[in-house]
PDB file of N, CA and C in Angstrom:
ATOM      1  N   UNK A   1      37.828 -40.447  36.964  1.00  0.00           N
ATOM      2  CA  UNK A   1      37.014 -39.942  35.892  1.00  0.00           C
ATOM      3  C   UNK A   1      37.874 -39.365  34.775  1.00  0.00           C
ATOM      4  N   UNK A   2      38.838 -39.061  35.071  1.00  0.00           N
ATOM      5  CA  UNK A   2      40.116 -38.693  33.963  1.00  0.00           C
ATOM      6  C   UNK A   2      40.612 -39.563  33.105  1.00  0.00           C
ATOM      7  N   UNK A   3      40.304 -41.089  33.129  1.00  0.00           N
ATOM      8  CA  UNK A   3      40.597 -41.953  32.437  1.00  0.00           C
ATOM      9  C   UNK A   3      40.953 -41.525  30.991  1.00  0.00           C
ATOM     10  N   UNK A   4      39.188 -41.327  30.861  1.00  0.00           N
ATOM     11  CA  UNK A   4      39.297 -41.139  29.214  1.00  0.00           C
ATOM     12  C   UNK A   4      39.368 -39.906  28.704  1.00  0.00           C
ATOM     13  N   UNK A   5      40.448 -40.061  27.951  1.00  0.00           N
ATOM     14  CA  UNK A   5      40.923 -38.508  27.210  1.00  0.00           C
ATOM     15  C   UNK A   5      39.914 -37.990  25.970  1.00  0.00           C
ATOM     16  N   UNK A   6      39.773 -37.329  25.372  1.00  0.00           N
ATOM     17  CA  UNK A   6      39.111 -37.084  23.902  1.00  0.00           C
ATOM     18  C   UNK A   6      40.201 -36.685  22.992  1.00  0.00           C
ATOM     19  N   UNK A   7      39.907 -37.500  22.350  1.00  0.00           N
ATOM     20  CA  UNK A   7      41.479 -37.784  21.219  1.00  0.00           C
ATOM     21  C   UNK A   7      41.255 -36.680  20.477  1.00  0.00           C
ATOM     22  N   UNK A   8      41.865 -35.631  20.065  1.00  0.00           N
ATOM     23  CA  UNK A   8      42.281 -34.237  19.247  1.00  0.00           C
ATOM     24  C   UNK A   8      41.613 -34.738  18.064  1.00  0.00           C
ATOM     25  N   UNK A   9      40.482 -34.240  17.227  1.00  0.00           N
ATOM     26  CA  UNK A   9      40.263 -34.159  15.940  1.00  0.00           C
ATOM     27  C   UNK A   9      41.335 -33.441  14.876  1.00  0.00           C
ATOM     28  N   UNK A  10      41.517 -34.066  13.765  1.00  0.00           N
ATOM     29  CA  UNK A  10      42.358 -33.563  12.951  1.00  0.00           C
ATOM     30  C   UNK A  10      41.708 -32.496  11.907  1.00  0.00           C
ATOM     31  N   UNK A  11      42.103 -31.658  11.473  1.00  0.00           N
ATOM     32  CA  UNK A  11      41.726 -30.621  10.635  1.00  0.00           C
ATOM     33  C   UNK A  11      40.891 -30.941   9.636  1.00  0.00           C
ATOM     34  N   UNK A  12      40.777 -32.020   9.213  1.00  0.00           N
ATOM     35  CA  UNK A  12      39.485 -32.572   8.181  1.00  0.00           C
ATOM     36  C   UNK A  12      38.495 -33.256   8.887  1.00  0.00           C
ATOM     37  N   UNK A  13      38.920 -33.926   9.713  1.00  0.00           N
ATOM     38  CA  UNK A  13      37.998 -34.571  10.407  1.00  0.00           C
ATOM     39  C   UNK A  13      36.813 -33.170  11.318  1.00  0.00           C
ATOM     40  N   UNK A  14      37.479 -32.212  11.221  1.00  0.00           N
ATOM     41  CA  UNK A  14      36.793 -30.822  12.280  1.00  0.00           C
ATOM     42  C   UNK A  14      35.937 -30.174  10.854  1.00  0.00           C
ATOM     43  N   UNK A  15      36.358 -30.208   9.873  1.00  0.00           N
ATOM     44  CA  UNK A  15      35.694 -29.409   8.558  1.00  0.00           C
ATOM     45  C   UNK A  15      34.344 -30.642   8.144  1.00  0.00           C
ATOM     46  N   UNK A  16      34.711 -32.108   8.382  1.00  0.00           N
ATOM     47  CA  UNK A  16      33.464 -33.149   8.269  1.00  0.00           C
ATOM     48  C   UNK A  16      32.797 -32.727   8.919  1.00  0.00           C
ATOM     49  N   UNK A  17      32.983 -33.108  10.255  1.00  0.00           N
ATOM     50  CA  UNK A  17      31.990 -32.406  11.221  1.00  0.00           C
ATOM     51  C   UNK A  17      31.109 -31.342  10.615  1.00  0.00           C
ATOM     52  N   UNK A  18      31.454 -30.085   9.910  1.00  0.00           N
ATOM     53  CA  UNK A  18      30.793 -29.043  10.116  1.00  0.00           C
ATOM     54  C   UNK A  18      30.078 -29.386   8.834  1.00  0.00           C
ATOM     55  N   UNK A  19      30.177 -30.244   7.888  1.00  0.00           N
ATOM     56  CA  UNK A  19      29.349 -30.440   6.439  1.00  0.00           C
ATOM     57  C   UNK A  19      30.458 -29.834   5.769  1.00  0.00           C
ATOM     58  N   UNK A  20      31.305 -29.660   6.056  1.00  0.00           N
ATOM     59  CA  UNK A  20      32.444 -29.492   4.397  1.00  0.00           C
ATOM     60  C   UNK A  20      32.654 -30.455   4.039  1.00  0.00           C
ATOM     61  N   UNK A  21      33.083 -29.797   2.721  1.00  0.00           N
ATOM     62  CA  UNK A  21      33.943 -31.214   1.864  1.00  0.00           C
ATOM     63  C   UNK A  21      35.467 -30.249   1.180  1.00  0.00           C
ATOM     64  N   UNK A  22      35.941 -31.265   0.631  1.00  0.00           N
ATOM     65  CA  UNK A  22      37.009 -30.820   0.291  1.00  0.00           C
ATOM     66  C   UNK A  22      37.125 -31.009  -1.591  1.00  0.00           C
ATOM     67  N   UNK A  23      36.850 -29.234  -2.144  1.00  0.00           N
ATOM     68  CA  UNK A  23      37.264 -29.488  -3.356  1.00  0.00           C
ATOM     69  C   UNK A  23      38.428 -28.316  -3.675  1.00  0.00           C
ATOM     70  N   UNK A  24      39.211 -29.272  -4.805  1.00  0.00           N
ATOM     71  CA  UNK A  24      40.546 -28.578  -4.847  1.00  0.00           C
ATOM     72  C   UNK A  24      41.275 -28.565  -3.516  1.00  0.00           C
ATOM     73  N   UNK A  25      41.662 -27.266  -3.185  1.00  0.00           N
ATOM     74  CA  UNK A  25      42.247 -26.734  -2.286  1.00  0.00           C
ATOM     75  C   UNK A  25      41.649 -26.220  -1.241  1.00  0.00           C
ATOM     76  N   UNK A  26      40.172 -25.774  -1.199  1.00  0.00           N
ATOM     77  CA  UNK A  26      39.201 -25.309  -0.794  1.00  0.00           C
ATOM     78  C   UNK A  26      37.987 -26.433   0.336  1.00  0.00           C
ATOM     79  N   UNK A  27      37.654 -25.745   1.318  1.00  0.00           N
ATOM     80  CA  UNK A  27      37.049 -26.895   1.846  1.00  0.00           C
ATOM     81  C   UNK A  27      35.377 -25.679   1.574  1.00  0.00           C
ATOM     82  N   UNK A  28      34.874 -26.341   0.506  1.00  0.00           N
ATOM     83  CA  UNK A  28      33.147 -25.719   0.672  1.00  0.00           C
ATOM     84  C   UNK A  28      31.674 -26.946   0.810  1.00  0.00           C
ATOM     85  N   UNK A  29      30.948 -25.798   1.131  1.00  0.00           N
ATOM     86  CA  UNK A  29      29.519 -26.275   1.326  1.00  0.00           C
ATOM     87  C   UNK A  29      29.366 -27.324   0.583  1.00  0.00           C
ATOM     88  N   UNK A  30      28.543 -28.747   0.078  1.00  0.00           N
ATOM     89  CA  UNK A  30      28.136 -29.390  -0.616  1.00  0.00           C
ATOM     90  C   UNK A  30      27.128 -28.471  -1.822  1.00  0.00           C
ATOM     91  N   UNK A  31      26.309 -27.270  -1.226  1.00  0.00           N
ATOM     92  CA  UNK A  31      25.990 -26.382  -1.573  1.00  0.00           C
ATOM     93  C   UNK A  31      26.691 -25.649  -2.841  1.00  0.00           C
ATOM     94  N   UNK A  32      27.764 -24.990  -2.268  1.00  0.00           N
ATOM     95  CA  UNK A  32      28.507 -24.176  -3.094  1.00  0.00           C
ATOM     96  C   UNK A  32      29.353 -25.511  -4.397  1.00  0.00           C
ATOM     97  N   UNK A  33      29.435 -26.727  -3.954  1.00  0.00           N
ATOM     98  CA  UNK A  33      29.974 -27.496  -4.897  1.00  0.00           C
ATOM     99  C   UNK A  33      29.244 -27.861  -6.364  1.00  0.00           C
ATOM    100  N   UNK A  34      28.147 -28.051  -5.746  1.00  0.00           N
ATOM    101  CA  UNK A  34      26.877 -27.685  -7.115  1.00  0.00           C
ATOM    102  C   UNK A  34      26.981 -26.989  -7.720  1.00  0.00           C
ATOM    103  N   UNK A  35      26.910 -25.896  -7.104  1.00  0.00           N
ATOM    104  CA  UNK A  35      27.041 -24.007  -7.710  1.00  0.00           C
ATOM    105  C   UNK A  35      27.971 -24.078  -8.854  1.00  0.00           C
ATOM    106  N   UNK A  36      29.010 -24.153  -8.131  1.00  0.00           N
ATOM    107  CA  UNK A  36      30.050 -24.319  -9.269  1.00  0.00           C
ATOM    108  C   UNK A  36      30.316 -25.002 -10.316  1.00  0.00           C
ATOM    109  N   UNK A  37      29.920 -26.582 -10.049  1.00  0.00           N
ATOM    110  CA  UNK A  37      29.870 -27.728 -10.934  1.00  0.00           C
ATOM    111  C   UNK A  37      28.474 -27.218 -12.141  1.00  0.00           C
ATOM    112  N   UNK A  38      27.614 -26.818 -11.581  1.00  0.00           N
ATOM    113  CA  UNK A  38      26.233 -26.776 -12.291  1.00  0.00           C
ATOM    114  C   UNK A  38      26.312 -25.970 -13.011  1.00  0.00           C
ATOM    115  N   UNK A  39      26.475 -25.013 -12.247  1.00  0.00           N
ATOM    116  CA  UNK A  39      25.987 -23.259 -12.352  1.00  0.00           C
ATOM    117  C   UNK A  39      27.080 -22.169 -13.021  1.00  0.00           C
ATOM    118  N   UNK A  40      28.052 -22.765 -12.708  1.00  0.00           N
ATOM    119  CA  UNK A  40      29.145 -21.603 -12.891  1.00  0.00           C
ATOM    120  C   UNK A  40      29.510 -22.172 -14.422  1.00  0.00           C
ATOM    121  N   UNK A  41      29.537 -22.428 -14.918  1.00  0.00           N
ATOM    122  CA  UNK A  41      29.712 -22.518 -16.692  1.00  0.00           C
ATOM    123  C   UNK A  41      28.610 -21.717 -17.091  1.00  0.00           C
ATOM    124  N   UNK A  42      28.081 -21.729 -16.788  1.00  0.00           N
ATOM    125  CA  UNK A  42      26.533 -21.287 -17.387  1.00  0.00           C
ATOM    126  C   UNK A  42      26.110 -19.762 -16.715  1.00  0.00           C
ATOM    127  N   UNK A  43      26.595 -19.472 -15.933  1.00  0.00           N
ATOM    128  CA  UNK A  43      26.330 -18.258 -14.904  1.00  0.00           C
ATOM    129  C   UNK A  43      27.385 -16.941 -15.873  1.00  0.00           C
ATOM    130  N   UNK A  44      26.594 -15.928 -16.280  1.00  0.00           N
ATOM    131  CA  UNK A  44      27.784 -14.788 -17.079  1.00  0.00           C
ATOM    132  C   UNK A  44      28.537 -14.007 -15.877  1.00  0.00           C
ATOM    133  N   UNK A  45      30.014 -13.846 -16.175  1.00  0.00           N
ATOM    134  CA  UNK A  45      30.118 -12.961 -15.485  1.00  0.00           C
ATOM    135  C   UNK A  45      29.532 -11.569 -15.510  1.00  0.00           C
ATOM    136  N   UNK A  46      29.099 -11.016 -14.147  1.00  0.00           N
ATOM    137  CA  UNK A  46      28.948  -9.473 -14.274  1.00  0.00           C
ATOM    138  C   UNK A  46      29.898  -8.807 -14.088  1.00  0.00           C
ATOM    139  N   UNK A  47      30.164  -7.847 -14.623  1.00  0.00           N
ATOM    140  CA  UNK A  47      31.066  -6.861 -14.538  1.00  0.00           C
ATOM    141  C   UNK A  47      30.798  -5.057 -14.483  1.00  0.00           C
ATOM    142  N   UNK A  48      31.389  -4.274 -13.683  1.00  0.00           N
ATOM    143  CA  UNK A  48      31.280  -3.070 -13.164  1.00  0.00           C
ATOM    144  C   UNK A  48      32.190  -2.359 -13.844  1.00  0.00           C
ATOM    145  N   UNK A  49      30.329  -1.137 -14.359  1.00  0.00           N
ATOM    146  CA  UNK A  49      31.351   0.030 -14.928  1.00  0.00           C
ATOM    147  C   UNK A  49      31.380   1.055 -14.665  1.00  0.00           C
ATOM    148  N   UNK A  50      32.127   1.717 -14.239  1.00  0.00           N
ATOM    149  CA  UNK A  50      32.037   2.968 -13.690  1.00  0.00           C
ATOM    150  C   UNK A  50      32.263   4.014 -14.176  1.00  0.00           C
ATOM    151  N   UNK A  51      31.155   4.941 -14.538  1.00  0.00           N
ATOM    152  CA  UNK A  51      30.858   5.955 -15.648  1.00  0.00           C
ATOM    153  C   UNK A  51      31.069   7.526 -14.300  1.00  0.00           C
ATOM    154  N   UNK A  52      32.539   8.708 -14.693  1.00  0.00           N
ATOM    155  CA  UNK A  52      32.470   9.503 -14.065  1.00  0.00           C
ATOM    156  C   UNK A  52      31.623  10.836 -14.833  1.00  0.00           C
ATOM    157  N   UNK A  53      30.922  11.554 -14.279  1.00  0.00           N
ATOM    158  CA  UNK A  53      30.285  12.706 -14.857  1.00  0.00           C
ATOM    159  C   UNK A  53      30.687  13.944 -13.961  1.00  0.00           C
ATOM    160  N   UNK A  54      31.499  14.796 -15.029  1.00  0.00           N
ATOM    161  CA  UNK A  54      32.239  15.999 -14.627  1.00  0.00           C
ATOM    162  C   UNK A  54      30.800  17.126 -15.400  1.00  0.00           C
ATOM    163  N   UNK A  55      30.689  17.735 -14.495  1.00  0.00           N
ATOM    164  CA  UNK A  55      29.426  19.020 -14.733  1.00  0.00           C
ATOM    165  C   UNK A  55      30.595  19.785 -14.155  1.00  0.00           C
ATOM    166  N   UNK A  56      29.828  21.084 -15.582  1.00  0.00           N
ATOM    167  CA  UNK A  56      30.955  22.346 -15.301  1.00  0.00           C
ATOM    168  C   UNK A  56      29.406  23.131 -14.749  1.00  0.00           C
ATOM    169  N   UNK A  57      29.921  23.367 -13.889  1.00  0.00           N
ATOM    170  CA  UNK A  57      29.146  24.878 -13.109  1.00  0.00           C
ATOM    171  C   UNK A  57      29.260  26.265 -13.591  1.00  0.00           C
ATOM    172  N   UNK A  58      28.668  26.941 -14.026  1.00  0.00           N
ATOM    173  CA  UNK A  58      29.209  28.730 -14.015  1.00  0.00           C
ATOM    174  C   UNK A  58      27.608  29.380 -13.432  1.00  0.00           C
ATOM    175  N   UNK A  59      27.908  29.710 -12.688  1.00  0.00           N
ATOM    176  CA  UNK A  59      26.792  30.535 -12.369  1.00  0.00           C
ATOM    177  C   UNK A  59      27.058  32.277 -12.461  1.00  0.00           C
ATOM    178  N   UNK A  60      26.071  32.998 -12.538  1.00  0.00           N
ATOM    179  CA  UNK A  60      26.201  34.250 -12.771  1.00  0.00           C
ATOM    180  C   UNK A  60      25.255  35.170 -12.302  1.00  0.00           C
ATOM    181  N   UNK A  61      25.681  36.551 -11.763  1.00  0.00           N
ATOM    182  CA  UNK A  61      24.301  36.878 -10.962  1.00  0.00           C
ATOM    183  C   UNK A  61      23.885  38.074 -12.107  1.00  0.00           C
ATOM    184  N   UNK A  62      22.565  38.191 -12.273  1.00  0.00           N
ATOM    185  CA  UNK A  62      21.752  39.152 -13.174  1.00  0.00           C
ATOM    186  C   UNK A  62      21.954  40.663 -12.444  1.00  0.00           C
ATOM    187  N   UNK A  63      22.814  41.222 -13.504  1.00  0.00           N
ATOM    188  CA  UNK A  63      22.949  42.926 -13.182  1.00  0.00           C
ATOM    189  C   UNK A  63      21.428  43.596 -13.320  1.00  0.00           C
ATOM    190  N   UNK A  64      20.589  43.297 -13.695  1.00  0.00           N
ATOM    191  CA  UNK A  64      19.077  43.769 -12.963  1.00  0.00           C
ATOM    192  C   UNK A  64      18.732  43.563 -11.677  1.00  0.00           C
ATOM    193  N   UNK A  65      18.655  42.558 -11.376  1.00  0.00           N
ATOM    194  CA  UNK A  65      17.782  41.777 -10.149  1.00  0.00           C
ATOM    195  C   UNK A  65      18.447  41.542  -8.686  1.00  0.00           C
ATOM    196  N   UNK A  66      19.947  41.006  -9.506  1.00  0.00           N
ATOM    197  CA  UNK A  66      20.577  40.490  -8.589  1.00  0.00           C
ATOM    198  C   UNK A  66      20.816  39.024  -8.414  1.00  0.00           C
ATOM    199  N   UNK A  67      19.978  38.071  -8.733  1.00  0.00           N
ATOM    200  CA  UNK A  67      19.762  37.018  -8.527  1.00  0.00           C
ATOM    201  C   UNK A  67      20.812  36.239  -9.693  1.00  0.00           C
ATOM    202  N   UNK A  68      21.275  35.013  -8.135  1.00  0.00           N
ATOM    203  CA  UNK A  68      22.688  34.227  -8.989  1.00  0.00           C
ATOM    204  C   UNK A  68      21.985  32.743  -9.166  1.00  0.00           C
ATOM    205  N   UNK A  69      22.005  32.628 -11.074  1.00  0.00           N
ATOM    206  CA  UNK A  69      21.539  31.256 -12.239  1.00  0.00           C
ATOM    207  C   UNK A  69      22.598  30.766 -12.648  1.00  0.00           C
ATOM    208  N   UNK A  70      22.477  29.579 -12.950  1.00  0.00           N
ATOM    209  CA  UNK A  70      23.057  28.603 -13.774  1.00  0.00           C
ATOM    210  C   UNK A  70      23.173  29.576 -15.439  1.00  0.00           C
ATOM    211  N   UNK A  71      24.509  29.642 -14.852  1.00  0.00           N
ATOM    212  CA  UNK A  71      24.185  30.423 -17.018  1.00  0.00           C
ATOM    213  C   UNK A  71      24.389  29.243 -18.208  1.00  0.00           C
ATOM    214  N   UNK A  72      24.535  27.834 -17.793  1.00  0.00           N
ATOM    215  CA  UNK A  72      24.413  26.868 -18.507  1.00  0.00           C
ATOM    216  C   UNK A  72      22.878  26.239 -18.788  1.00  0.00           C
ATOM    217  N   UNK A  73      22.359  26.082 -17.504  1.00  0.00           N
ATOM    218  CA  UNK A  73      21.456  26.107 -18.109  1.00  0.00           C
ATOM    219  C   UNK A  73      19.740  27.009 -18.383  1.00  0.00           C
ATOM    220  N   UNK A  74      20.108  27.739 -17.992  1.00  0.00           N
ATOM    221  CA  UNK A  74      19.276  29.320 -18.602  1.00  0.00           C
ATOM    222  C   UNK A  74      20.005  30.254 -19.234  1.00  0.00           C
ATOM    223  N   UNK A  75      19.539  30.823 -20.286  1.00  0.00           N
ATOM    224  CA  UNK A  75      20.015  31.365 -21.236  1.00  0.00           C
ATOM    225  C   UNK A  75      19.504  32.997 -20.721  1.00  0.00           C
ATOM    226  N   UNK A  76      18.709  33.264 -20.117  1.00  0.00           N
ATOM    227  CA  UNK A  76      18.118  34.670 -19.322  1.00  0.00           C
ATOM    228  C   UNK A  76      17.770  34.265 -17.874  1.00  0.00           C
ATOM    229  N   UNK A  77      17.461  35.441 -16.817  1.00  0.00           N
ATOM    230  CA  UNK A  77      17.477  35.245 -15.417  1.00  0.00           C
ATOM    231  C   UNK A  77      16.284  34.928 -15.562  1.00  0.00           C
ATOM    232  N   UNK A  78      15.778  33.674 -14.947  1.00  0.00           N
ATOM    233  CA  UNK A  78      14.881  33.160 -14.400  1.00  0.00           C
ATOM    234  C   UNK A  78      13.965  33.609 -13.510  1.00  0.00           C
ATOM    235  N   UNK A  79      14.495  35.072 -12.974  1.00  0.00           N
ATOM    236  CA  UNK A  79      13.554  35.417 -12.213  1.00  0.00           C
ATOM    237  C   UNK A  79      12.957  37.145 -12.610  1.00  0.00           C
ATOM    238  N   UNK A  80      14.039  37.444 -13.443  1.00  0.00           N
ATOM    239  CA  UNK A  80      13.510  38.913 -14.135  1.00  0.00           C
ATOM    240  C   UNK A  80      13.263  38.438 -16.003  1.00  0.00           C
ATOM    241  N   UNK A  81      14.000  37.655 -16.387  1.00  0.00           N
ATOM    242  CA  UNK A  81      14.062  37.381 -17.822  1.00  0.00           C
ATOM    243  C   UNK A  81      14.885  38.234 -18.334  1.00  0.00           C
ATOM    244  N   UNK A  82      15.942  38.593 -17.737  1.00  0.00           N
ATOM    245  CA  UNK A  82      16.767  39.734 -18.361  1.00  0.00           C
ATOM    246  C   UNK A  82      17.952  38.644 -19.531  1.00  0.00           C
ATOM    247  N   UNK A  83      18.588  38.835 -20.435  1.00  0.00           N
ATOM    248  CA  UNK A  83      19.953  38.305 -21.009  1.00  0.00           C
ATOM    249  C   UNK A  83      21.066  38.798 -19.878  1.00  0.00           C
ATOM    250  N   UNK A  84      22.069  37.741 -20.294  1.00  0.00           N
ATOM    251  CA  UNK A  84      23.119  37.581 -19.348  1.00  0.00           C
ATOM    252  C   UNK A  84      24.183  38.624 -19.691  1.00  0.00           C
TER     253      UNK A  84
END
């Protein structure tokens, strides 16, 4: 029963098998070959921007009450109405 061997597939012949093809250098989908051929001239790149936001904090506690506010953004204590 050992007779017959199964002859080694070669590296393209294993990527046929699976539905690749070979463009360029690249072995892709028939799928993704469209994409590119069709789509990708016409497709914009997107691009990422990344906006940092530095908030300054000061908080301060009201010599009436006690109670510690944002002295940026209240201008009197929020909880007596006193000035800072």
């Amino acid at each position: 029963m050992g007779i017959f061997k199964k002859k080694k597939k070669s590296f393209e012949e294993e990527q046929m098998a699976k539905g690749l093809i070979k463009y360029g250098d690249e072995w892709i989908t028939p799928a993704e070959k469209y994409r590119r051929e069709r789509l990708g001239a016409n497709v914009p790149v997107i691009r990422e921007k990344e906006t940092i936001v530095t908030k300054e904090v000061v908080k301060m506690r009201c010599k009436y009450c006690g109670t510690v506010f944002n002295i940026a953004e209240n201008d009197k204590c929020p909880h007596c109405g006193a000035p800072p």
